[in-house]
N, C-alpha and C. Protein backbone atom coordinates (compact mmCIF):
# COMPACT_ATOMS: atom_id res chain seq x y z
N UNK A 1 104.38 92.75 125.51
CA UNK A 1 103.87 93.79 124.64
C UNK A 1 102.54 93.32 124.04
N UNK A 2 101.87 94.45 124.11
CA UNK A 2 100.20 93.82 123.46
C UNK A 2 100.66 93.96 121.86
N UNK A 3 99.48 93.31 121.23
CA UNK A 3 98.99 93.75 119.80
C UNK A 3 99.33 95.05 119.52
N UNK A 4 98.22 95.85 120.26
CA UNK A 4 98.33 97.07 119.77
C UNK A 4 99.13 97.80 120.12
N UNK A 5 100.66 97.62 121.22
CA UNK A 5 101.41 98.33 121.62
C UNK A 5 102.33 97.73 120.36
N UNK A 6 102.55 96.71 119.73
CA UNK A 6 103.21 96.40 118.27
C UNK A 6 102.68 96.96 117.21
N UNK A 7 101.45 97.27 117.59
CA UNK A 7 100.94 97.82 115.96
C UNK A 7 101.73 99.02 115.94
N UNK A 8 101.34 99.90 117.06
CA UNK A 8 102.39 101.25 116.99
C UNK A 8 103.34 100.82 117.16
N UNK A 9 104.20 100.62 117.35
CA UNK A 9 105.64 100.38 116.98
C UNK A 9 106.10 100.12 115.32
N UNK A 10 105.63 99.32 114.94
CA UNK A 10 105.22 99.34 113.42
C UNK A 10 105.11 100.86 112.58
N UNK A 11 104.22 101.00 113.17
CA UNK A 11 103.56 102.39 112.77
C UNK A 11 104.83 103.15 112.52
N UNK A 12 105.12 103.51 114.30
CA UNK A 12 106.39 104.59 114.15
C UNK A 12 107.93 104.15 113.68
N UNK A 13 108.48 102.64 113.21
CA UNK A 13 108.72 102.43 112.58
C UNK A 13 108.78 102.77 110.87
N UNK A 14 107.44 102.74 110.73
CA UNK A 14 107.00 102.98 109.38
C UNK A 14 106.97 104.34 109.03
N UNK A 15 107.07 105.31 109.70
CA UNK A 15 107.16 106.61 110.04
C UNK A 15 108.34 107.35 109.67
N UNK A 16 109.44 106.18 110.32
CA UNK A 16 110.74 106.47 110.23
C UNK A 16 111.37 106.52 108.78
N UNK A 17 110.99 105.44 108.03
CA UNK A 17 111.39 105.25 106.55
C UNK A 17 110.45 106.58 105.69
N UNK A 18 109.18 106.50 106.40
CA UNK A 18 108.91 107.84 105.71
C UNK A 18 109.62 109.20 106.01
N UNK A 19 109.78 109.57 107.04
CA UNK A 19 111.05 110.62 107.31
C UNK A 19 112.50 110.38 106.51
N UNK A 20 112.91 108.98 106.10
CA UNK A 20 114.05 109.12 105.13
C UNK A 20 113.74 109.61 104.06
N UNK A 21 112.32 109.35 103.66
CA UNK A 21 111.92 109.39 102.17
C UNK A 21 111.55 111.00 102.22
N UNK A 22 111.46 111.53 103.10
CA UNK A 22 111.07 112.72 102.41
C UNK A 22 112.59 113.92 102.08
N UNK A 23 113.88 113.13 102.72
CA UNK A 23 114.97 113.69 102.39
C UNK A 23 115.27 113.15 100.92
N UNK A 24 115.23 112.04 100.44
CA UNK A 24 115.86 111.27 99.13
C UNK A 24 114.85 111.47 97.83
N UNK A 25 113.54 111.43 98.39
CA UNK A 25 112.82 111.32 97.00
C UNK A 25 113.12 111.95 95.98
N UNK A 26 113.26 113.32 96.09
CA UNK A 26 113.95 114.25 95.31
C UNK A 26 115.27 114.11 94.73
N UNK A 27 116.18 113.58 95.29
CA UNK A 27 117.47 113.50 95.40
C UNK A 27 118.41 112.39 93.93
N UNK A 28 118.33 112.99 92.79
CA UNK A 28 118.64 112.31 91.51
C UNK A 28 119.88 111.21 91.95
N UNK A 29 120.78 112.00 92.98
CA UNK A 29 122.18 110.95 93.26
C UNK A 29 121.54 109.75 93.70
N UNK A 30 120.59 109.10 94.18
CA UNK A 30 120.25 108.35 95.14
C UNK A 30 119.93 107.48 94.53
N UNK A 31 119.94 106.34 93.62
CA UNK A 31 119.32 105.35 93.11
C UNK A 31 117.73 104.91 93.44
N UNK A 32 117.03 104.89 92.65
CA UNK A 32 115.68 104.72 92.52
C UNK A 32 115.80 103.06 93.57
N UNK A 33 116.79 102.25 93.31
CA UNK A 33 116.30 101.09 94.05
C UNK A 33 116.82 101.00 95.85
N UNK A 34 117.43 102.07 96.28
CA UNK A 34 117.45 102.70 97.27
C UNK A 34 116.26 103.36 98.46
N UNK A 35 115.60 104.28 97.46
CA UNK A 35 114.24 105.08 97.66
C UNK A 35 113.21 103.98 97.37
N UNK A 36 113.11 103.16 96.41
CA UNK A 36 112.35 101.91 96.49
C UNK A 36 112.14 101.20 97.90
N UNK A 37 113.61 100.90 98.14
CA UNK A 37 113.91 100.29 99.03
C UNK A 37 112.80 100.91 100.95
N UNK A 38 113.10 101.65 100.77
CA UNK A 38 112.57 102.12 101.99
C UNK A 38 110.80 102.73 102.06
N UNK A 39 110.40 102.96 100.91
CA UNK A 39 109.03 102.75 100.23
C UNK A 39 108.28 101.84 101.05
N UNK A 40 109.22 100.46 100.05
CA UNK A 40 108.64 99.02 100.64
C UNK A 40 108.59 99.04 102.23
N UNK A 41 109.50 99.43 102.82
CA UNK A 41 109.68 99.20 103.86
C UNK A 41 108.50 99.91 104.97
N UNK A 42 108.40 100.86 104.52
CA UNK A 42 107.10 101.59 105.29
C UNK A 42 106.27 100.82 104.93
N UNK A 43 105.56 100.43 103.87
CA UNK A 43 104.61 100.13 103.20
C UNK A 43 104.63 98.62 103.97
N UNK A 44 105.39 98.18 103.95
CA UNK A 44 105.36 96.81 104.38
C UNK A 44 104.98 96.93 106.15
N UNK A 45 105.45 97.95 107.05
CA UNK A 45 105.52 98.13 108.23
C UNK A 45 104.14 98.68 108.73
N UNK A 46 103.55 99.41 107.46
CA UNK A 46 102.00 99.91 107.83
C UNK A 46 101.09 98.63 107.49
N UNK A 47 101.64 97.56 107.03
CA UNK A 47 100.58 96.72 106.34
C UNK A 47 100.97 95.64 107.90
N UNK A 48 101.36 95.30 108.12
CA UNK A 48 101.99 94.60 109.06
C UNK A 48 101.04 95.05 110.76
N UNK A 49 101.12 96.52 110.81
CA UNK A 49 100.53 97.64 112.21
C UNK A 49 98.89 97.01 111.82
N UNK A 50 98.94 97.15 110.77
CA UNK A 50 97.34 97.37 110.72
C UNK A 50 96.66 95.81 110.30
N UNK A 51 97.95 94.87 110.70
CA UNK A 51 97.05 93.64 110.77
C UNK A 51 96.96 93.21 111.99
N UNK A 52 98.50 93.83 113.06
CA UNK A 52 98.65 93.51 114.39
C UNK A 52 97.48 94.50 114.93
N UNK A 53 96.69 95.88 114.54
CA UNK A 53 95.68 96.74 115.38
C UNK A 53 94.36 95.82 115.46
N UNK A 54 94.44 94.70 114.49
CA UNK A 54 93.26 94.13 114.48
C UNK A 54 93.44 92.47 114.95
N UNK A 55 94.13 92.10 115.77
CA UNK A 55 95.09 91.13 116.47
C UNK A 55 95.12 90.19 115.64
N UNK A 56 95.98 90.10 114.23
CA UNK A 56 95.75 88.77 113.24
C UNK A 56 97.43 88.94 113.46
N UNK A 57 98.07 87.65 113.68
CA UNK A 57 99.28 87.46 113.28
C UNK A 57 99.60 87.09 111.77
N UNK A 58 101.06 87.70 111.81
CA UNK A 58 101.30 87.68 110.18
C UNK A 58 102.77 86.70 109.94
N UNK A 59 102.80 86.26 108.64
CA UNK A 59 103.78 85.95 108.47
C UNK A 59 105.62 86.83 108.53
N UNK A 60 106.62 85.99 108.68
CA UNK A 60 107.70 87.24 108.46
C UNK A 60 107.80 86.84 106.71
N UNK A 61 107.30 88.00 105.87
CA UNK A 61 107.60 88.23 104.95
C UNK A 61 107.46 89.42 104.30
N UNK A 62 108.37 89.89 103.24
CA UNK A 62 108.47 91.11 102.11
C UNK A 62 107.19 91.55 101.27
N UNK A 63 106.57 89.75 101.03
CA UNK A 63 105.69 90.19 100.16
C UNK A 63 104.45 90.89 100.46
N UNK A 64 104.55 92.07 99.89
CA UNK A 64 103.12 92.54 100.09
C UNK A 64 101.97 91.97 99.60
N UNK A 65 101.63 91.76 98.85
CA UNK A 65 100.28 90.65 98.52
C UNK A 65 100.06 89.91 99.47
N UNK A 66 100.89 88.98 100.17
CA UNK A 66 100.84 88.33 101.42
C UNK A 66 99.87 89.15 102.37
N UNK A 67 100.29 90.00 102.74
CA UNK A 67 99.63 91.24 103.87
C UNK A 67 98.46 91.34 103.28
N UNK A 68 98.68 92.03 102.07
CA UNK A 68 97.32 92.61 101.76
C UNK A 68 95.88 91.69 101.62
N UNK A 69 96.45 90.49 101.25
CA UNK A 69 95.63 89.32 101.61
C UNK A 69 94.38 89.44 102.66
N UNK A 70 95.85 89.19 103.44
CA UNK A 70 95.80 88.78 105.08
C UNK A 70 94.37 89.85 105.71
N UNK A 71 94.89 91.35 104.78
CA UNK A 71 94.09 92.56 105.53
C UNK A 71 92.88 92.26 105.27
N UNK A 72 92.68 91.85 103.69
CA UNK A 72 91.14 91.34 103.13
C UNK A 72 90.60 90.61 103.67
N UNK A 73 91.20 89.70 104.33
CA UNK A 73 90.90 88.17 105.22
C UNK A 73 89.75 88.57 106.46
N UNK A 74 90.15 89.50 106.55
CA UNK A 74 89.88 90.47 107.77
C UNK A 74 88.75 91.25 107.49
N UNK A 75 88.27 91.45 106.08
CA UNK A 75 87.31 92.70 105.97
C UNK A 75 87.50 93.71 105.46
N UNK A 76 89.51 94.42 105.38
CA UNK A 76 89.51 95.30 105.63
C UNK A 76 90.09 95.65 103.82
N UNK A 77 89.47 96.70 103.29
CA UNK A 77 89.91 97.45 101.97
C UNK A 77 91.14 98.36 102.37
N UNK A 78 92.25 98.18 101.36
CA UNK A 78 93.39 99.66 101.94
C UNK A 78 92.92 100.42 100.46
N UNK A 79 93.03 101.77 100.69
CA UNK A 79 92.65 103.10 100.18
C UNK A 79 93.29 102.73 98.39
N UNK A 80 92.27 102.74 97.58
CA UNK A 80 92.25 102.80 96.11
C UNK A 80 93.51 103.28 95.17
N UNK A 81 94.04 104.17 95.96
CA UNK A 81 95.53 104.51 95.91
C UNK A 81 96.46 103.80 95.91
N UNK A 82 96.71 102.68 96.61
CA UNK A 82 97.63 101.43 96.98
C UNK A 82 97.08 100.54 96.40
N UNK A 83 96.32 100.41 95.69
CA UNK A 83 95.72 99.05 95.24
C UNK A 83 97.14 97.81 94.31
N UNK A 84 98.12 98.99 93.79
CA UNK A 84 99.61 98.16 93.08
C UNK A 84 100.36 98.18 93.82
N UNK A 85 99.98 98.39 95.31
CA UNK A 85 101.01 97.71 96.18
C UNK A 85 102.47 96.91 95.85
N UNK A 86 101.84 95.85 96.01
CA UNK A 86 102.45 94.80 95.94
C UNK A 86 103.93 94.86 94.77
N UNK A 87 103.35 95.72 93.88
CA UNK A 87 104.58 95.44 92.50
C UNK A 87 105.73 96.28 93.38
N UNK A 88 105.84 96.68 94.58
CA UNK A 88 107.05 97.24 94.99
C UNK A 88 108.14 96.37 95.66
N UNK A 89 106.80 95.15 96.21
CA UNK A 89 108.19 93.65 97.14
C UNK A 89 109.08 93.66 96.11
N UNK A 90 109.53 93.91 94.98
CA UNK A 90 110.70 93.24 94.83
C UNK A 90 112.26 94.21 95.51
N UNK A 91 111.60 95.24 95.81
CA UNK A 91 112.32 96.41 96.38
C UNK A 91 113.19 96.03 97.33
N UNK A 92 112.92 95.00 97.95
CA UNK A 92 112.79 94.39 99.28
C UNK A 92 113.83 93.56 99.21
N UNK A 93 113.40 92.74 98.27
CA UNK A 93 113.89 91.54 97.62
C UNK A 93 115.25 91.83 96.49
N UNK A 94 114.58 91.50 95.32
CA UNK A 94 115.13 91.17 94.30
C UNK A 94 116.17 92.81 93.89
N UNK A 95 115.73 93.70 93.83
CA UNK A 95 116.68 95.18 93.71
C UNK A 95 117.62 95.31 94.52
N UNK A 96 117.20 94.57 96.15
CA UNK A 96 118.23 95.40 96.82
C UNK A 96 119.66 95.08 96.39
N UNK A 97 120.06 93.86 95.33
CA UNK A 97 120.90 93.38 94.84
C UNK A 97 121.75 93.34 93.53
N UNK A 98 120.65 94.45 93.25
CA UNK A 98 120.52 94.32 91.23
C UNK A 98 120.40 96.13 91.22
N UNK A 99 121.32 96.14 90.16
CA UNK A 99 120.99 97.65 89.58
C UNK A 99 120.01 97.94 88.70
N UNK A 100 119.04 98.85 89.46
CA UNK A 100 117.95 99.39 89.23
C UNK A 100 117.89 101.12 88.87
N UNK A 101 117.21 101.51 87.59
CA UNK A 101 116.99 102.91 87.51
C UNK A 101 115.82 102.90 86.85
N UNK A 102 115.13 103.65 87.38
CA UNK A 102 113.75 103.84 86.87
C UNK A 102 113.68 105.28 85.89
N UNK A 103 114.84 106.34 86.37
CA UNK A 103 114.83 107.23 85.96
C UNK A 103 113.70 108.01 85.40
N UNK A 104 113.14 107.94 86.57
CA UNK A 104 111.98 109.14 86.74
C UNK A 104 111.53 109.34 87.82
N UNK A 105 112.23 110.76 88.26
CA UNK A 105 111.68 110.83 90.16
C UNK A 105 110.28 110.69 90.45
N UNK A 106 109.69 111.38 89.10
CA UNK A 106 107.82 111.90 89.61
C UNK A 106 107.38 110.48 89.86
N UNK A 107 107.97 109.00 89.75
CA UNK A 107 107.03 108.01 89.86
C UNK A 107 107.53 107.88 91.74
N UNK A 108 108.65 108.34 91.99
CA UNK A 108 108.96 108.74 93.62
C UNK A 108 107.88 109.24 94.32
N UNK A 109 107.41 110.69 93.91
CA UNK A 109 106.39 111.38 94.99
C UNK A 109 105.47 110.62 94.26
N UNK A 110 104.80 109.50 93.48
CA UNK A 110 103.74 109.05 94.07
C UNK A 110 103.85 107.99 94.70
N UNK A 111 104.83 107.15 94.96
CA UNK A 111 104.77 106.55 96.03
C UNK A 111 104.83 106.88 97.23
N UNK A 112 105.35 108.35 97.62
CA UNK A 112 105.61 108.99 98.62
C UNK A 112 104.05 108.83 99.05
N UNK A 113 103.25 109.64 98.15
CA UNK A 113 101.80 109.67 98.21
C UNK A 113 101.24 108.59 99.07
N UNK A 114 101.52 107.69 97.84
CA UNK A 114 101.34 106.09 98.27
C UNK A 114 101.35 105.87 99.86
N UNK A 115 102.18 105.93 100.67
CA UNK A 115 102.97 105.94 101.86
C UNK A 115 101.62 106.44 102.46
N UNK A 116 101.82 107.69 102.09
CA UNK A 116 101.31 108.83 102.77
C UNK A 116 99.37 108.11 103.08
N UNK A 117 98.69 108.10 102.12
CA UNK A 117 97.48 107.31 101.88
C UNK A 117 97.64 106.10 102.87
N UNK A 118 98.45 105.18 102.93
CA UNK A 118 98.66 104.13 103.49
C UNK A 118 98.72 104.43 105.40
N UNK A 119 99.43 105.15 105.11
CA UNK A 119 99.57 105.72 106.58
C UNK A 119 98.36 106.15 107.45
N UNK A 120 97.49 107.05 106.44
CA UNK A 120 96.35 107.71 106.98
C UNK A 120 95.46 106.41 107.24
N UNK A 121 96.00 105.43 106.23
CA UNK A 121 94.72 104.47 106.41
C UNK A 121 94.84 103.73 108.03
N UNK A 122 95.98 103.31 108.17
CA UNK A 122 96.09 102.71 109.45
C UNK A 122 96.43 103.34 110.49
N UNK A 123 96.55 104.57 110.82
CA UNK A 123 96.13 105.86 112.13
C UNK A 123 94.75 105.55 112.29
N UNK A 124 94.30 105.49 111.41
CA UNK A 124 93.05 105.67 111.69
C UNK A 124 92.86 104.20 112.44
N UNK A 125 92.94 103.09 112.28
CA UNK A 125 93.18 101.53 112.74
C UNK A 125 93.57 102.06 114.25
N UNK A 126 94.30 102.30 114.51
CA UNK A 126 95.21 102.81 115.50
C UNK A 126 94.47 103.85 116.71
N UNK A 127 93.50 104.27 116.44
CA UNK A 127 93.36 106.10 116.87
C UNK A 127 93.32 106.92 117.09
N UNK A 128 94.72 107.34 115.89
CA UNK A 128 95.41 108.43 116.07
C UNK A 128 94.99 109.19 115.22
């Protein structure tokens, strides 16, 4: 498999957690560290595509800062929108274990957003 046949995979990976998220975000039954959970996970899977579209190997890790590093390392800015990335690894990490409520969906659709921004950024990496 090339680079860039992993970057997409990533991608549509990352795609996938966004297709969960657009059933749950809304969804009050669902625990915020749930919908967290899969956030990170895109977020982590687009940061990951768009270091493999530009052939840098990455570490296996959660943390986003790590990545986002990595992307800077590279040249590359992700979209002003994501810039608090990172405060979501613990989603990954430390929540998936611990009861978490944030109890407030609206901070949901902007990470959805988040996603969403993130996504556009690395299609474009990609060119799609």
């Amino acid at each position: 498999m090339t680079q860039l046949d992993h970057a997409r995979l990533l991608y549509r990976k990352a795609c996938q957690d966004r297709a969960i998220l657009t059933h749950i975000v809304g969804e009050p039954e669902i625990d915020d560290d749930a919908v967290g959970f899969h956030v990170q996970q895109a977020i982590e899977k687009l940061l990951k595509s768009a270091l493999a579209a530009r052939g840098r190997e990455y570490p296996r890790t959660h943390d986003l800062r790590v990545l986002i590093e990595l992307l800077r390392e590279l040249g590359e800015q992700i979209p002003e929108s994501c810039r608090d990335i990172d405060e979501l690894t613990p989603f990954a990490t430390v929540f998936r274990y611990d009861d978490v409520s944030l109890g407030n969906t609206a901070r949901r659709k902007e990470w959805l957003s988040i996603v969403d921004d993130l996504s556009t950024f690395v299609a474009e990496r990609l060119g799609e």
